[in-house]
Protein backbone atom coordinates (compact mmCIF):
# COMPACT_ATOMS: atom_id res chain seq x y z
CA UNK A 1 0.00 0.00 0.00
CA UNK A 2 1.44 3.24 -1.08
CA UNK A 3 0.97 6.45 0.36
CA UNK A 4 1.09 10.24 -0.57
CA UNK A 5 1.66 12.84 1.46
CA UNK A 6 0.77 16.29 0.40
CA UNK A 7 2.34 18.96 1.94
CA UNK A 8 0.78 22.52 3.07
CA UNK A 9 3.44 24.76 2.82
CA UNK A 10 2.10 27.80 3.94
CA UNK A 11 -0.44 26.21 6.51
CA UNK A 12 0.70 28.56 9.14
CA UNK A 13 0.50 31.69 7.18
CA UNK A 14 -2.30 33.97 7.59
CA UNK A 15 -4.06 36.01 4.81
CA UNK A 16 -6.68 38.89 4.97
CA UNK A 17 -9.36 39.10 2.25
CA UNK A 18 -11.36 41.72 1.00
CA UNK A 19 -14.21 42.07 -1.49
CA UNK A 20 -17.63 42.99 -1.49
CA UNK A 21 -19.56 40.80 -3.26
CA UNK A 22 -20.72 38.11 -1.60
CA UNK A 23 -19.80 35.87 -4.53
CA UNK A 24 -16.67 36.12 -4.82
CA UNK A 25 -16.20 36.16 -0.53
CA UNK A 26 -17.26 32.43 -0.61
CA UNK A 27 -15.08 31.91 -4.07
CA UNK A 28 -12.29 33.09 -0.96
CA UNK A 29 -13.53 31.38 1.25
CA UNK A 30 -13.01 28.28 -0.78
CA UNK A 31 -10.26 28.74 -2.48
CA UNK A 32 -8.06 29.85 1.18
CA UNK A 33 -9.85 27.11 3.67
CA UNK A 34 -7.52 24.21 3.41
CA UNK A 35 -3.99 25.67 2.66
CA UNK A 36 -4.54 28.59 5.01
CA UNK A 37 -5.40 30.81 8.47
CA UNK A 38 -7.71 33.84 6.61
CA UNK A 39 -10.03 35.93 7.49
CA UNK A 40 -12.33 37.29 4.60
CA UNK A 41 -14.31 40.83 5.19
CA UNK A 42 -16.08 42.76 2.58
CA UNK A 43 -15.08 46.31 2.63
CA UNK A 44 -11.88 48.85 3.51
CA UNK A 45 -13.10 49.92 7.06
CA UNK A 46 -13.62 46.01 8.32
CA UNK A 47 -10.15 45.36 6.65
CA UNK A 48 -7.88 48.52 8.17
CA UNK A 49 -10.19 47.65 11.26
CA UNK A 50 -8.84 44.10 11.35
CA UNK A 51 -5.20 45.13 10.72
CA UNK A 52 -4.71 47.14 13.94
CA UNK A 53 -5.83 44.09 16.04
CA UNK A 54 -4.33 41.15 14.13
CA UNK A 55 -1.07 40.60 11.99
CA UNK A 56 -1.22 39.07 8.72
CA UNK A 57 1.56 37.55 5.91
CA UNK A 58 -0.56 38.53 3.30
CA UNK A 59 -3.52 40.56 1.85
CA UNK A 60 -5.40 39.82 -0.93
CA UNK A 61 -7.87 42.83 -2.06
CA UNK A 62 -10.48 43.22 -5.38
CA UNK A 63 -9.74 46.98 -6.51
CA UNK A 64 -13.54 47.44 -7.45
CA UNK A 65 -14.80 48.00 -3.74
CA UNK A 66 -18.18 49.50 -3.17
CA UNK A 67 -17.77 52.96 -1.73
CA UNK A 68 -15.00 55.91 -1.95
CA UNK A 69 -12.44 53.42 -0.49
CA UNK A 70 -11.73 51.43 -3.52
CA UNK A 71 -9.24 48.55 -3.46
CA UNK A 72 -6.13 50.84 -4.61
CA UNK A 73 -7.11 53.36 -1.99
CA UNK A 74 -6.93 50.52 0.25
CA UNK A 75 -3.76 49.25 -0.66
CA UNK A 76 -2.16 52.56 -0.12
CA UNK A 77 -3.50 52.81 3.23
CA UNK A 78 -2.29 49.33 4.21
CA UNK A 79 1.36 49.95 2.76
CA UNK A 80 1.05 53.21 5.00
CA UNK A 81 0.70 50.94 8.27
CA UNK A 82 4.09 50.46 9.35
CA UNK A 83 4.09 47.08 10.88
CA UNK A 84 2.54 45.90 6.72
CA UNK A 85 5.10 48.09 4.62
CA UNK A 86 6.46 45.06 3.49
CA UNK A 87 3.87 42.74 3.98
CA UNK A 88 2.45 41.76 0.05
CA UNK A 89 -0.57 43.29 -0.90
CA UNK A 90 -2.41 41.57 -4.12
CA UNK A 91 -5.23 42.76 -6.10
CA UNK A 92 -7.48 39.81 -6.71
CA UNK A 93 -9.46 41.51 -9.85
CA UNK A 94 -11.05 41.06 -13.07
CA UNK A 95 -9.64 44.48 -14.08
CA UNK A 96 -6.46 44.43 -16.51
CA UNK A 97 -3.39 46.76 -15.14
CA UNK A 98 -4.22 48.60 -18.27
CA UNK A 99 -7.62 49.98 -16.70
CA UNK A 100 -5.94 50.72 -13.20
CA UNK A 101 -2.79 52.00 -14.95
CA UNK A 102 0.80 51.38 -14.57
CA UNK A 103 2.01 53.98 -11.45
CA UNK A 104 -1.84 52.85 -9.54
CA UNK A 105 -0.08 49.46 -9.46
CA UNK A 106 3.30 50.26 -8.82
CA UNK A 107 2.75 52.40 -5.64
CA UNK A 108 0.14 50.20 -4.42
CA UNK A 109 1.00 46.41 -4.95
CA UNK A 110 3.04 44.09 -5.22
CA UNK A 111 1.06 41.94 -7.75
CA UNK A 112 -2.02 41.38 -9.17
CA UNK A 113 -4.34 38.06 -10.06
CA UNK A 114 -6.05 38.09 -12.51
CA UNK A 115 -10.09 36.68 -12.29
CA UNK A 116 -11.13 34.29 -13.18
CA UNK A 117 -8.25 31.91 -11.86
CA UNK A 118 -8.99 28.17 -10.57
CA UNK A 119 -8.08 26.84 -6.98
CA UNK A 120 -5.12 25.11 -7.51
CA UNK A 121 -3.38 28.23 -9.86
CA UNK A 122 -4.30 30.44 -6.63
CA UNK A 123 -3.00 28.34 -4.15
CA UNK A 124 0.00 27.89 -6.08
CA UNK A 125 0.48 31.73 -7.07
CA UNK A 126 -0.17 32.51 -3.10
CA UNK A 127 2.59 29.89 -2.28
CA UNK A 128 4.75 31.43 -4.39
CA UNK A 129 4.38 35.07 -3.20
CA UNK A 130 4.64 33.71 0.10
CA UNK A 131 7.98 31.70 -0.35
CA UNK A 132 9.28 34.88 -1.74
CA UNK A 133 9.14 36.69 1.50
């Protein structure tokens, strides 16, 4: 009898989520509950909220937030926290960098993913960001 063992290599790591629609929460939700600790809210205040009282590896935001805080906005504020300055902030958005433009992205993450993505692609790309750090 043979058996595999798959390895979690980020199990520990924790990563904050933000988006709005409820949709795309659960797609989260999903996609995060078995390779990692996470916490998914759905707007800017819940997430900057969150970030004074916890400390993540990792956050993962959708640029196209309901409300004045968008997702860039967000990102900004995040990077301007300085225990996060060099945590990695990703945009998780259907939008191409073309839309947001080039200096949007540059001063406000450190990469984007691209919807729509499968679960293992996301896991892996996460991984990967992670491994980097």
């Amino acid at each position: 009898m043979h058996y595999i063992c798959l390895v979690k290599l980020n199990a520990l790591k924790r990563i904050l989520a933000i988006d709005d629609d409820p949709i795309n929460r659960q797609l989260l939700e999903i996609y995060l509950a078995n390779d990692f600790d996470y916490k998914v809210v759905n707007d800017a205040k819940q997430a900057l909220d969150i970030l004074h009282l916890e400390k993540f590896d990792l956050i993962i935001t959708d640029i196209n937030l309901d409300g004045v805080e968008d997702g860039i906005w967000l990102a900004k504020q995040i990077k301007s926290i300085p225990k996060y300055a060099h945590i990695p902030v990703i945009a998780f958005t259907a939008y191409l960098i073309s839309y947001i433009g080039i200096d949007n992205f540059e001063n406000a993450f450190d990469c984007i993913i691209e919807k729509p993505i499968n679960r293992m692609q996301f896991v892996f790309k996460l991984n990967e960001i992670l491994n980097t750090l």
